[in-house]
Protein backbone atom coordinates (compact mmCIF):
# COMPACT_ATOMS: atom_id res chain seq x y z
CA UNK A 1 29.70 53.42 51.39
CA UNK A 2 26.79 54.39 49.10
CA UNK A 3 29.49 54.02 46.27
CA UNK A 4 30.36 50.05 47.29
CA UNK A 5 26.18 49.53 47.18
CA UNK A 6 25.78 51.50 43.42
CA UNK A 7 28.43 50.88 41.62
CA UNK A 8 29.23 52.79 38.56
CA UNK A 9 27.76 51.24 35.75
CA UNK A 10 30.40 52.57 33.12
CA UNK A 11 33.37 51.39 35.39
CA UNK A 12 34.13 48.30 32.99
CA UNK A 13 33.91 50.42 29.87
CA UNK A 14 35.92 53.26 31.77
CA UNK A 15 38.48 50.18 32.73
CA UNK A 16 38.66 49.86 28.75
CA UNK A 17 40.04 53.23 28.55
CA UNK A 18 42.84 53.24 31.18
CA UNK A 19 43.55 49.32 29.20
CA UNK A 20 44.41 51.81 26.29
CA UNK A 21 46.42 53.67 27.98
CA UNK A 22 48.84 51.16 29.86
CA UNK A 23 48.87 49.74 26.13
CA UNK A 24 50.42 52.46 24.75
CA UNK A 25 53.09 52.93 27.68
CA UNK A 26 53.41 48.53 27.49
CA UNK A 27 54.01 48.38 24.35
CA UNK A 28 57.09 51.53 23.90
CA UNK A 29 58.77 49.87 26.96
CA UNK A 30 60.12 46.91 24.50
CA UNK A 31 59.71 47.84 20.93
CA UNK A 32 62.69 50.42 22.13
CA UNK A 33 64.99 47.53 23.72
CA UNK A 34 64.42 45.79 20.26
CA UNK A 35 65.50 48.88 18.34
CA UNK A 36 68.65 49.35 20.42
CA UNK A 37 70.96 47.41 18.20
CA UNK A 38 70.18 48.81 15.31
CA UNK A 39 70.21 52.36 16.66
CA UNK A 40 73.32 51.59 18.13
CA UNK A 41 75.14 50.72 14.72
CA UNK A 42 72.63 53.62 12.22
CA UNK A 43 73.25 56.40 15.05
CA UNK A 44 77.41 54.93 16.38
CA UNK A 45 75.57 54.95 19.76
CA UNK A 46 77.78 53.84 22.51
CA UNK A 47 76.32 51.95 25.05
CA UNK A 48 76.17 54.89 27.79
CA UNK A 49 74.13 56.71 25.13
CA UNK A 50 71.87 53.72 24.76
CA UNK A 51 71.48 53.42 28.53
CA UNK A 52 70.27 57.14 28.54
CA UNK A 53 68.24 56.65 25.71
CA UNK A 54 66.48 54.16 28.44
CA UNK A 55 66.93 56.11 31.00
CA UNK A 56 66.24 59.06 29.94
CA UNK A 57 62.08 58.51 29.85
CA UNK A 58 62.60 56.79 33.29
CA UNK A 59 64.58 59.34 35.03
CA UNK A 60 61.83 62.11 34.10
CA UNK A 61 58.96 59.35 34.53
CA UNK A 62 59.93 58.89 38.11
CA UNK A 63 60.81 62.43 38.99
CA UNK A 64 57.16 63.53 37.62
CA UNK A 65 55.19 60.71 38.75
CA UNK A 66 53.77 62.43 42.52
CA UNK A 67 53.45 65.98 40.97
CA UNK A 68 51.70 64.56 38.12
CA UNK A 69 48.89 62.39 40.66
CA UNK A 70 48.57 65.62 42.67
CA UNK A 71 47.34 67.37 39.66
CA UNK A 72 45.18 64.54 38.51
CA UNK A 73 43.57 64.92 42.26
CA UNK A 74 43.43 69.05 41.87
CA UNK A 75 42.40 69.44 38.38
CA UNK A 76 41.23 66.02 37.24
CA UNK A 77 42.32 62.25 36.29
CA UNK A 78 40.35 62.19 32.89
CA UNK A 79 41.72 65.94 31.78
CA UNK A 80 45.46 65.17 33.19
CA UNK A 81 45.37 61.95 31.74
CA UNK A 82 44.46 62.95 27.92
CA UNK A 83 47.42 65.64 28.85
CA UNK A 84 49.70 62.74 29.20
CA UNK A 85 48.74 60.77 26.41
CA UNK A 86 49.01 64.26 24.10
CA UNK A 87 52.74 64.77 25.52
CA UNK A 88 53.58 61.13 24.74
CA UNK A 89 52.22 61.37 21.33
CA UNK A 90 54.39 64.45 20.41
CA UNK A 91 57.00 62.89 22.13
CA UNK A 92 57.03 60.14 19.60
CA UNK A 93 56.65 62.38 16.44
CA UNK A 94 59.90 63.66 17.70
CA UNK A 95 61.73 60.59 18.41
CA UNK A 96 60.83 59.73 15.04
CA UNK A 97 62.70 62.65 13.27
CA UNK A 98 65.50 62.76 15.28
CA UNK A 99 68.74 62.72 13.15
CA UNK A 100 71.64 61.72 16.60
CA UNK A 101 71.26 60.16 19.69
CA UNK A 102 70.66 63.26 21.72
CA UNK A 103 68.02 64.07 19.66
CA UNK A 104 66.62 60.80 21.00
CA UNK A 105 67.70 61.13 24.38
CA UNK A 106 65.40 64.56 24.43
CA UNK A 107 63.26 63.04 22.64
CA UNK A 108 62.74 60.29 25.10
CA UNK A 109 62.69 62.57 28.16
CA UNK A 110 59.60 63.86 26.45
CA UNK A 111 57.94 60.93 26.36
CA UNK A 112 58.71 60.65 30.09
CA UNK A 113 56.81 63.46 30.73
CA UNK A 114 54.06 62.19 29.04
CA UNK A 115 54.28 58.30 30.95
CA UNK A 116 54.36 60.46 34.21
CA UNK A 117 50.44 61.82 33.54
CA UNK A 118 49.49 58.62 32.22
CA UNK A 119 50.21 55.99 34.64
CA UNK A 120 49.52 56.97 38.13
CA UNK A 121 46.45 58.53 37.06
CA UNK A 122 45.36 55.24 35.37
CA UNK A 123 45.96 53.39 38.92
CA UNK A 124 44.34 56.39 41.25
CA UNK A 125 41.26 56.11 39.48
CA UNK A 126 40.33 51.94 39.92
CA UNK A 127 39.71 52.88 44.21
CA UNK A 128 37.05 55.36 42.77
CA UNK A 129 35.62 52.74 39.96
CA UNK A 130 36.16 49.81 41.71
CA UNK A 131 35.10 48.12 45.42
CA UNK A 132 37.37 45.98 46.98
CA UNK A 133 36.28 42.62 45.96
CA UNK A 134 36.67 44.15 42.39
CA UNK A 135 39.86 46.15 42.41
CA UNK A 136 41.96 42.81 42.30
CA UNK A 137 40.91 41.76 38.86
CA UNK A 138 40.77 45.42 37.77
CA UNK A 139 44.71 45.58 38.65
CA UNK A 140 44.98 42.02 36.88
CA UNK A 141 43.45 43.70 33.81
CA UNK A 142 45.46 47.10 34.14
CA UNK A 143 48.47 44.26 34.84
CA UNK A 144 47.76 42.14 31.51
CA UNK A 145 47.28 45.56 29.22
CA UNK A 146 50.80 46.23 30.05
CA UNK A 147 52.34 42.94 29.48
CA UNK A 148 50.41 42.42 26.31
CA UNK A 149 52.28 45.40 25.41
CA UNK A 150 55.43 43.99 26.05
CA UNK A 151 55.47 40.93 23.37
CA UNK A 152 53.77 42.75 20.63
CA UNK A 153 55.88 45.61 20.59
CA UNK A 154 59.07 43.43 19.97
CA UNK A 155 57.14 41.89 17.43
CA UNK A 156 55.64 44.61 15.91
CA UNK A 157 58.44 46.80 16.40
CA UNK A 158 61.00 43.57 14.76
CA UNK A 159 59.46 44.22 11.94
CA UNK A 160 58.93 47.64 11.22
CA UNK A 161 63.03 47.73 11.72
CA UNK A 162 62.98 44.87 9.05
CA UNK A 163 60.93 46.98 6.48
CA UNK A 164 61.51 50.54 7.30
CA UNK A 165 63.98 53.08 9.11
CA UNK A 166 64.33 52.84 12.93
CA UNK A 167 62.59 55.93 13.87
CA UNK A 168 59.12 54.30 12.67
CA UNK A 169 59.18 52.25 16.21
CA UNK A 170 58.38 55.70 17.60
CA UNK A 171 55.60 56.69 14.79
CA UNK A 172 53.88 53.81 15.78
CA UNK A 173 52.89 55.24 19.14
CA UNK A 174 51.54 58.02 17.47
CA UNK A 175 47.77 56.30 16.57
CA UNK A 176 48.30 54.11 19.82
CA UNK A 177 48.08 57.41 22.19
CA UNK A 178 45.10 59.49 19.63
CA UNK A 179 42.73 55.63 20.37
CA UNK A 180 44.01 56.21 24.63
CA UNK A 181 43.17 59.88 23.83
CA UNK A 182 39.58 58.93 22.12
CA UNK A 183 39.05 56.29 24.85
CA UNK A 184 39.67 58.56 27.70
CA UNK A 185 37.48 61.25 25.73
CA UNK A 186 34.32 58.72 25.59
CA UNK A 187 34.58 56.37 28.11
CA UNK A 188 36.24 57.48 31.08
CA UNK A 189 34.44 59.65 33.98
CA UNK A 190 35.83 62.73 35.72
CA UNK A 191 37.13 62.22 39.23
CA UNK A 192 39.43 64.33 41.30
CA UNK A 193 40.31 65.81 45.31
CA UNK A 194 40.52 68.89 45.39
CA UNK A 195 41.81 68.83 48.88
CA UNK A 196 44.83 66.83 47.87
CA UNK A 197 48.12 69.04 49.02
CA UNK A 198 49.38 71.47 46.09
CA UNK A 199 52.02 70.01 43.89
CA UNK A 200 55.96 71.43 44.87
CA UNK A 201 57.73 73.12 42.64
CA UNK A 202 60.77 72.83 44.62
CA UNK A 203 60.49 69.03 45.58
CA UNK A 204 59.85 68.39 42.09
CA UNK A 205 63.12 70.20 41.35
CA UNK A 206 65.01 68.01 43.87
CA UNK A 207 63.53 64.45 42.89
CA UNK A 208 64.88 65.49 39.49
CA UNK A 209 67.87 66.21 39.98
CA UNK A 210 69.14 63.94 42.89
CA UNK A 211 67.63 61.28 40.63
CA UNK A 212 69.30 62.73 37.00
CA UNK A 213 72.73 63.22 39.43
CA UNK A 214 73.08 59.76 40.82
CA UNK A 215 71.50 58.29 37.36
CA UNK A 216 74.52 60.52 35.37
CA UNK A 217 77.31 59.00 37.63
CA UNK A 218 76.14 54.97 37.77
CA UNK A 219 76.01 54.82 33.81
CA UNK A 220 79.70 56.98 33.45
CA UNK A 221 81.21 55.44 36.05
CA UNK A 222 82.37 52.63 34.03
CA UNK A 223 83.98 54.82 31.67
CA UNK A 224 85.50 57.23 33.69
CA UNK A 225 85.86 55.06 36.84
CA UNK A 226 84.29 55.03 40.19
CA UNK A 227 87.11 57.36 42.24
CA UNK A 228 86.52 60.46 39.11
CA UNK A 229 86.02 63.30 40.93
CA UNK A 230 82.71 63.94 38.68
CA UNK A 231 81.15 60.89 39.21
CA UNK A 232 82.37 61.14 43.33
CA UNK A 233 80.75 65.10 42.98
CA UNK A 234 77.26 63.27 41.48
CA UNK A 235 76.94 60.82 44.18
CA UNK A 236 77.63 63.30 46.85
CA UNK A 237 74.82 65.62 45.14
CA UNK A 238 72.48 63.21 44.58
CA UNK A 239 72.65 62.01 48.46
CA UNK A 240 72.82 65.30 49.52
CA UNK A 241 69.52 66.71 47.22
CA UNK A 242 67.62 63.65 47.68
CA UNK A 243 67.80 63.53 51.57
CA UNK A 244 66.78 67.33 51.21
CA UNK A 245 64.02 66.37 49.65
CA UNK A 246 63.19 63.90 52.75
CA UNK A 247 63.64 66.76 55.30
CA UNK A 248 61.83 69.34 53.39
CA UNK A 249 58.85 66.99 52.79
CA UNK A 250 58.67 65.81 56.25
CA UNK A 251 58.63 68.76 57.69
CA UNK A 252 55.53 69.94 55.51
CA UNK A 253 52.21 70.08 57.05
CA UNK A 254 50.48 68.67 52.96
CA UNK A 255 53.20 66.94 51.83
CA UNK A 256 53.72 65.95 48.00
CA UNK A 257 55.61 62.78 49.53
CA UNK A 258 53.18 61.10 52.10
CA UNK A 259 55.74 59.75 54.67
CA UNK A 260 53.21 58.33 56.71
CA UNK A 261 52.51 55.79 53.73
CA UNK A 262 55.93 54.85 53.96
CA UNK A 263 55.69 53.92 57.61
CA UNK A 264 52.40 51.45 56.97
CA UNK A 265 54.08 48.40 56.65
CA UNK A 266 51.96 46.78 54.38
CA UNK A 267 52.31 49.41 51.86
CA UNK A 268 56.24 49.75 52.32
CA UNK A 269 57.22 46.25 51.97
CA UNK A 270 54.80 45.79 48.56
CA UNK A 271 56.43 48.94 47.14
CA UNK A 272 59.71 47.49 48.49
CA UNK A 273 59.47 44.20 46.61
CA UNK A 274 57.42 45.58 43.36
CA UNK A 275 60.71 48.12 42.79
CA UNK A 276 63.13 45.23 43.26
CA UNK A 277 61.40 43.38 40.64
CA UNK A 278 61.61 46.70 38.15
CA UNK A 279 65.50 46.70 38.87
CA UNK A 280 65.44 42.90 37.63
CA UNK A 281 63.34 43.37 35.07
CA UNK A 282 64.48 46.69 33.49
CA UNK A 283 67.67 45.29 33.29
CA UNK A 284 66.80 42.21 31.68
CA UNK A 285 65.19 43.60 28.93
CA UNK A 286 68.13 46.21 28.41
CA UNK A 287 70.76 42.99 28.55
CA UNK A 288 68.64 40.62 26.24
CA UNK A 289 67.97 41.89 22.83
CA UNK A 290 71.97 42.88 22.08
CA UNK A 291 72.67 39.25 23.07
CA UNK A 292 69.96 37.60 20.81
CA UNK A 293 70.66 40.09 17.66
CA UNK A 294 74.55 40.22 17.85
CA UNK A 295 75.47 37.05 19.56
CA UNK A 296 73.09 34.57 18.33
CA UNK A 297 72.62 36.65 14.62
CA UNK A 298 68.84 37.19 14.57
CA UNK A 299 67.46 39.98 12.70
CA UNK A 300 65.62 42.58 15.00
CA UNK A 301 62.19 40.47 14.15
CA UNK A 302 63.47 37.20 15.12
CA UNK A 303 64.91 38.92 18.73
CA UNK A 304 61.21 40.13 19.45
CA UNK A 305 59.96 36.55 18.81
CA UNK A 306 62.30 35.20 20.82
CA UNK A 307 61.74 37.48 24.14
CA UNK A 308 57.94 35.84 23.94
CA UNK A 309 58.67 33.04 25.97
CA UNK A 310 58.84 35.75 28.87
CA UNK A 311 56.17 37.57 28.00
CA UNK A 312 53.74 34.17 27.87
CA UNK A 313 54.46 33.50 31.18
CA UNK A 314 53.93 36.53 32.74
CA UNK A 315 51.00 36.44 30.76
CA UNK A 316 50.00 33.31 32.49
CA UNK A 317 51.24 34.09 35.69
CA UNK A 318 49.36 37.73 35.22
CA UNK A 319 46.12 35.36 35.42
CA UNK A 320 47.17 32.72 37.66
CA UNK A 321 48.11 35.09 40.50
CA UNK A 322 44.87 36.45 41.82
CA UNK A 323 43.77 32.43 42.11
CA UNK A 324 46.84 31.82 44.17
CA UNK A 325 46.97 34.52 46.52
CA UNK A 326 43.04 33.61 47.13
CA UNK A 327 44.53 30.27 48.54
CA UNK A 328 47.86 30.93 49.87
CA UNK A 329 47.81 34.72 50.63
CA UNK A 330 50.09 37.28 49.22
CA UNK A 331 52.68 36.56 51.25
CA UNK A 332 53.07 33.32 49.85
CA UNK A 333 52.57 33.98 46.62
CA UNK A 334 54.97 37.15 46.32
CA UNK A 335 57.75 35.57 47.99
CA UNK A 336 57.63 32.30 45.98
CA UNK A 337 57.25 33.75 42.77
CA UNK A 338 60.41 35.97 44.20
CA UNK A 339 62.09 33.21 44.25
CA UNK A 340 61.22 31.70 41.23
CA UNK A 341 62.97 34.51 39.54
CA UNK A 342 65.64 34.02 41.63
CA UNK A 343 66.00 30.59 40.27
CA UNK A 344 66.03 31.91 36.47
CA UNK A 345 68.33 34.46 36.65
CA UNK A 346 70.61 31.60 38.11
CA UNK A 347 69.86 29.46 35.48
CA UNK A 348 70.20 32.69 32.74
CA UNK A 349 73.82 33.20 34.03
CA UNK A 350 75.00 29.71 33.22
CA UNK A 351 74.28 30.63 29.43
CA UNK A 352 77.42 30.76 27.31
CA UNK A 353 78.11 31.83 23.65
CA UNK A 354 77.45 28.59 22.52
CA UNK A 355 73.89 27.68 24.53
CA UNK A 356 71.71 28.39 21.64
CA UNK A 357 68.46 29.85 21.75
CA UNK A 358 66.30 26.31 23.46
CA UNK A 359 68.30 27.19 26.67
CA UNK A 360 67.61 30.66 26.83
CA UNK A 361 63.71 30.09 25.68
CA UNK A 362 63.99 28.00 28.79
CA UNK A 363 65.06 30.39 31.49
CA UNK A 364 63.34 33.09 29.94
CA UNK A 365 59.99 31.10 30.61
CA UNK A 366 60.66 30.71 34.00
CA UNK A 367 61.69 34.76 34.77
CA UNK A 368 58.04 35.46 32.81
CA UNK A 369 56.36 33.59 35.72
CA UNK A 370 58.68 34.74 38.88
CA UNK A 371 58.27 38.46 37.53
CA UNK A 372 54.47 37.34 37.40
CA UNK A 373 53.80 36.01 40.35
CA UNK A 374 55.55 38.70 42.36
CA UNK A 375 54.93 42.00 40.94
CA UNK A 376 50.98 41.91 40.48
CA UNK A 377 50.09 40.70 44.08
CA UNK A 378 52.82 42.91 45.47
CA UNK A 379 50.97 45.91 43.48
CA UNK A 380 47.41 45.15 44.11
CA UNK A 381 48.51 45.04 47.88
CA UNK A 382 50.33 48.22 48.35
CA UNK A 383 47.45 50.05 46.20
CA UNK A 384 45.22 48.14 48.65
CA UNK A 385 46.55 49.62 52.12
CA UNK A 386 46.11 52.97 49.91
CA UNK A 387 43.69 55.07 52.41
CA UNK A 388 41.05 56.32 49.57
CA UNK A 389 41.36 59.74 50.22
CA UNK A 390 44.95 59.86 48.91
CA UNK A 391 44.55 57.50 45.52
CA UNK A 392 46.62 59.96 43.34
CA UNK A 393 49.53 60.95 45.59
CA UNK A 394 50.04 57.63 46.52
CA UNK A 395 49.79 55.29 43.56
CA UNK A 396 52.38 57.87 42.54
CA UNK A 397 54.95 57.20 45.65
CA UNK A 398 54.77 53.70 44.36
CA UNK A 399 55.39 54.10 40.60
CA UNK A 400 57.49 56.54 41.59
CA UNK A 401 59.58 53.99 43.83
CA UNK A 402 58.63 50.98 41.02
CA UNK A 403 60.59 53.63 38.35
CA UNK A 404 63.42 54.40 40.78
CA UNK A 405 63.87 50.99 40.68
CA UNK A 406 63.63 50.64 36.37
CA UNK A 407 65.90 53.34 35.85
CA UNK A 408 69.04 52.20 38.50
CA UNK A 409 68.14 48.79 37.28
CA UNK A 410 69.13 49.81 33.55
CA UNK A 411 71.89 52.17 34.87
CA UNK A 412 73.72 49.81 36.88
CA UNK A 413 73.43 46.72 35.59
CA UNK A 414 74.11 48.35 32.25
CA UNK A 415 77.29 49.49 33.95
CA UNK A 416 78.23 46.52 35.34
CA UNK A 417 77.61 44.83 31.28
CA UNK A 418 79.78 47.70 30.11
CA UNK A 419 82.56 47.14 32.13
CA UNK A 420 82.79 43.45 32.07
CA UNK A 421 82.57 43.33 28.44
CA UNK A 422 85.35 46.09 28.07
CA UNK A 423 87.54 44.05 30.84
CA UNK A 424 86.94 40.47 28.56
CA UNK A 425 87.22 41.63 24.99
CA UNK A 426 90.90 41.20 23.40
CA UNK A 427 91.86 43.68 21.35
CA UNK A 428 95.39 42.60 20.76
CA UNK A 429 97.01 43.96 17.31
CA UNK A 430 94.24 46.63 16.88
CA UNK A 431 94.85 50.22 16.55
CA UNK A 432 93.61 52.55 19.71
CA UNK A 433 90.96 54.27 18.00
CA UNK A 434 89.38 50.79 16.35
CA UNK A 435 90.50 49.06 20.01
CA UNK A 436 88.07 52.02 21.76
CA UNK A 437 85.80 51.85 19.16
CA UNK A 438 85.00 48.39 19.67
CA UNK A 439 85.26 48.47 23.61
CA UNK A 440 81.93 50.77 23.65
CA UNK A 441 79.53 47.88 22.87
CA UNK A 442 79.18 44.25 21.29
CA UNK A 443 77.62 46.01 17.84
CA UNK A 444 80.33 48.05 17.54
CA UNK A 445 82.91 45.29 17.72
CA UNK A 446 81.20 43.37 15.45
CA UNK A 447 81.07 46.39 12.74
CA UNK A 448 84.95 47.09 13.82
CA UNK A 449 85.35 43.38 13.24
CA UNK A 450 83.90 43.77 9.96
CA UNK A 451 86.15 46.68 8.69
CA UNK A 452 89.45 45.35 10.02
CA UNK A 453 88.48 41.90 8.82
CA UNK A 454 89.75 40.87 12.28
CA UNK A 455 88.35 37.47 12.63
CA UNK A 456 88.96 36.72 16.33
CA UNK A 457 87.38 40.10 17.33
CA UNK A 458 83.62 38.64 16.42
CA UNK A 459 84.42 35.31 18.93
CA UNK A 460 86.09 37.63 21.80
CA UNK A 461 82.91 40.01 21.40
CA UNK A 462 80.50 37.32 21.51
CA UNK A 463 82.37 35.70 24.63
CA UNK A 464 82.71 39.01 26.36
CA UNK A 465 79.23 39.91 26.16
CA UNK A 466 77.92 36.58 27.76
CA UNK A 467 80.23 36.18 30.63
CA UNK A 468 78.70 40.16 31.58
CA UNK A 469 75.55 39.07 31.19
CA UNK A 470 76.13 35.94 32.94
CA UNK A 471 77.63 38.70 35.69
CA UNK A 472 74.41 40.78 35.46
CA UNK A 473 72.43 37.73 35.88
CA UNK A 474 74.24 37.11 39.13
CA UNK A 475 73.20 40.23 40.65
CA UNK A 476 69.42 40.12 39.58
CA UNK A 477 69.61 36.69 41.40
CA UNK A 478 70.73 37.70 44.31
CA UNK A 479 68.48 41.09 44.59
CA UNK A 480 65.95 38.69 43.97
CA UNK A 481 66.62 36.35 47.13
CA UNK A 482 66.92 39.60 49.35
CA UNK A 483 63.28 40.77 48.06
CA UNK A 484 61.93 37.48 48.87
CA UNK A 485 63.34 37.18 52.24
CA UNK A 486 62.00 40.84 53.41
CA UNK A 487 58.45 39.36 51.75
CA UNK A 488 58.62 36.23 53.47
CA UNK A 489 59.62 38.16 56.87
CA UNK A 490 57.82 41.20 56.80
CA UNK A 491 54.63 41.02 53.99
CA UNK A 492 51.25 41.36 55.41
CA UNK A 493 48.21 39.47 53.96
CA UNK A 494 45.11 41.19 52.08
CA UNK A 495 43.17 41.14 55.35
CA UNK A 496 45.32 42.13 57.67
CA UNK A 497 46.81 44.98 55.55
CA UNK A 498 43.78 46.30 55.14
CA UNK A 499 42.93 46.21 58.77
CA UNK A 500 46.46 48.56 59.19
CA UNK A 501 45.32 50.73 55.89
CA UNK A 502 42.05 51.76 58.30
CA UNK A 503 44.18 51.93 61.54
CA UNK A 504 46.42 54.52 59.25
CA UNK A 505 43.57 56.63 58.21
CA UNK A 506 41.69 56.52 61.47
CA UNK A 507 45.00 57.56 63.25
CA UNK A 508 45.81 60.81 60.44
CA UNK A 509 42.05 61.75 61.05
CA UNK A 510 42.83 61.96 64.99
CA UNK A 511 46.01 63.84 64.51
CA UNK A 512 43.95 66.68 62.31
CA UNK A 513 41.30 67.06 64.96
């Protein structure tokens, strides 16, 4: 209590330095989506290679994410956190040099590593800088640092592909992690729990892999079909290591995967709804940026300006919320803006090859605020049923859960976009190798189109890629509506969650005694 009545002094300058942070991880998130289409036609990526560049830094984010707040809680936030930011940075130097796609692919698994140290640390520590009446605009501000990531680095990263070679949209995290690393360095205190449980080498190994396994066989299932016996052999490996990890973690007395959280209902449907609106958004932002730069024929700059209009309103959403849950309560406010982006995806999958941009800029504005108004109340009330004592392990069961949700969200949808478009596209009169060639993704058809000089090929493309996005639109509706039903039905409000959060803690203090 003697914290809530002397506050730390620093905390808003300390704030500054986890704002640096989420910057840095903010702004790679889209200045890679931009690059995609031009990597895809310098490297002759196909589009399961693209989806693993993606997936790649999520697959590893999510796997590391609880071992990586355990040793933030053992060892220390600050020191684990400069860690991260150090990984990500080298990360980036490599991405930069790499000369193939699974150069980039590594590359980008490094840079997971890194994002796994940075983020849940920069969540665990706001309970230990912040009292309740001030963590909600501290997640606002942690919220709004990443999203003003997400416009500039289309933007910035537009046109650095305009002037320069693609790698530079990795260079340019390079100074962005050394100013996280100097912020952390001066203006960020030491915290840490050194009774949190030790982190699990083997659970670690099984998150990994169950994830990598059922990860491998979403985005290859489209090209070697769902009955494969490889891709059958990674689903049955991925159920089977995942619900190992379950039992084995259940059955531990200091568990690296607090169960108990799970069962607090305010924390599980928050976490529930906050990684439905990753799957959405992931694979938005993988679907969009081939669609403005190959359909509509904008240079890689011009497809960064154009993704703004989502950006500005989560922007404005990201500073509306905390106003409107104030009035109408999270519940509200998380299933409305749930289905708000419900509404835009529906709207998004009307869009055919000859919209134009005004009726994209449109629905795009409208996903901006759903994805607003949803995922930041959502967040701030799962981290709010946290019980203090277990900041680091549990802000990283729900980024863990958010990036589960990121990285199927880019595999499958992708998939679904893959296999659509190859199902649409006419290939008539073209020989097999141009006709597979051309089937792996809309960039490639249009630089097969180019060398055959087969006309029709750039219209089928074009028409092909729309009606999967249109399909991918679809389902992002529709696992939109299902997240706002379980909010509306099973959400709790601020108050009341936090009346369960101590229930929770008082009932794990009994069971130790």
């Amino acid at each position: 209590m003697a914290t809530s009545a002397s506050p730390d002094p620093r905390r808003w300058w300390a704030l500054a330095a986890l704002v640096a942070s989420m910057l840095t991880l903010g702004f790679d998130t889209t200045i890679l989506n931009v690059a995609l289409p031009t990597m895809a036609a310098e490297l002759g990526a196909t589009t399961g290679e693209l989806q693993w560049m993606a997936d790649a830094y999520v697959v590893v984010f999510a796997a590391l994410m609880l071992p990586a707040g355990l040793l933030g809680d053992r060892f220390g936030r600050r020191r684990m956190l400069i860690l991260g930011l150090a990984i990500f940075l080298v990360g980036s130097g490599v991405g930069a040099l790499a000369d193939d796609a699974n150069a980039v692919i590594a590359a980008r698994a490094v840079m997971g590593v890194g994002a796994a140290l940075i983020t849940p640390l920069a969540l665990s520590v706001l309970p230990a800088l912040f009292a309740p009446e001030e963590r909600s605009k501290a997640v606002g501000i942690m919220s709004a640092a990443s999203a003003l990531g997400l416009p500039l680095g289309p933007i910035i990263g537009g046109w650095l592909l305009n002037h320069f070679w693609w790698g530079s949209v990795f260079l340019v995290n390079v100074p962005m992690a050394a100013l996280g690393i100097t912020a952390c360095l001066f203006l960020l205190p030491e915290t840490r729990d050194p009774a949190s449980p030790k982190v699990d080498a083997f659970s670690t190994a099984l998150t990994a892999s169950g994830l990598g396994a059922l990860v491998y066989a979403i985005i290859e299932a489209p090209v070697r079909g769902w009955a494969d016996p490889l891709i059958l052999g990674m689903l049955a490996a991925a159920v089977v290591l995942i619900t190992a990890l379950v039992l084995r973690e259940r059955r531990s007395e200091r568990p690296m995967l607090d169960m108990t959280l799970l069962a607090h209902r305010g924390f599980l449907f928050n976490a529930i709804a906050a990684t439905l609106v990753m799957f959405v958004l992931s694979g938005l932002l993988f679907v969009l940026p081939p669609y403005l730069q190959a359909v509509l024929g904008h240079d890689a700059l011009g497809t960064g300006v154009r993704l703004l209009p989502m950006m500005g309103g989560l922007l404005v959403a990201a500073r509306l919320a905390p106003k409107v849950v104030e009035r109408f309560g999270a519940r509200a406010t998380v299933s409305a803006g749930l289905v708000v982006l419900a509404f835009a995806a529906l709207l998004g999958s009307r869009t055919t090859s000859g919209s134009g941009y005004g009726f994209t800029a449109l629905w795009l504005s409208v996903t901006g605020l759903g994805f607003g108004f949803s995922l930041i109340p959502a967040m701030n009330s799962a981290l709010g049923a946290l019980p203090r004592d277990r900041a680091g392990s549990g802000s990283g069961l729900l980024m863990t859960l958010r990036q589960v949700g990121g990285a199927i969200g880019i595999a499958l949808l992708g998939s679904l976009l893959a296999g659509a478009f190859r199902d649409r596209l006419d290939v008539t009169g073209l020989p097999a190798q141009a006709a597979d060639t051309a089937g792996e993704s809309v960039v490639a058809a249009h630089l097969v189109a180019e060398r055959t000089g087969a006309a029709d090929l750039v219209a089928s493309a074009n028409s092909a890629y729309v009606h999967g996005m249109g399909v991918v639109l679809l389902v992002c509706s529709v696992a939109s509506l299902v997240a706002a039903l379980l909010a509306a039905v099973f959400l709790t409000d601020s108050e009341e969650a936090r009346e369960d959060g101590t229930e929770m803690v008082s009932a794990k203090a009994d069971a130790r005694q």
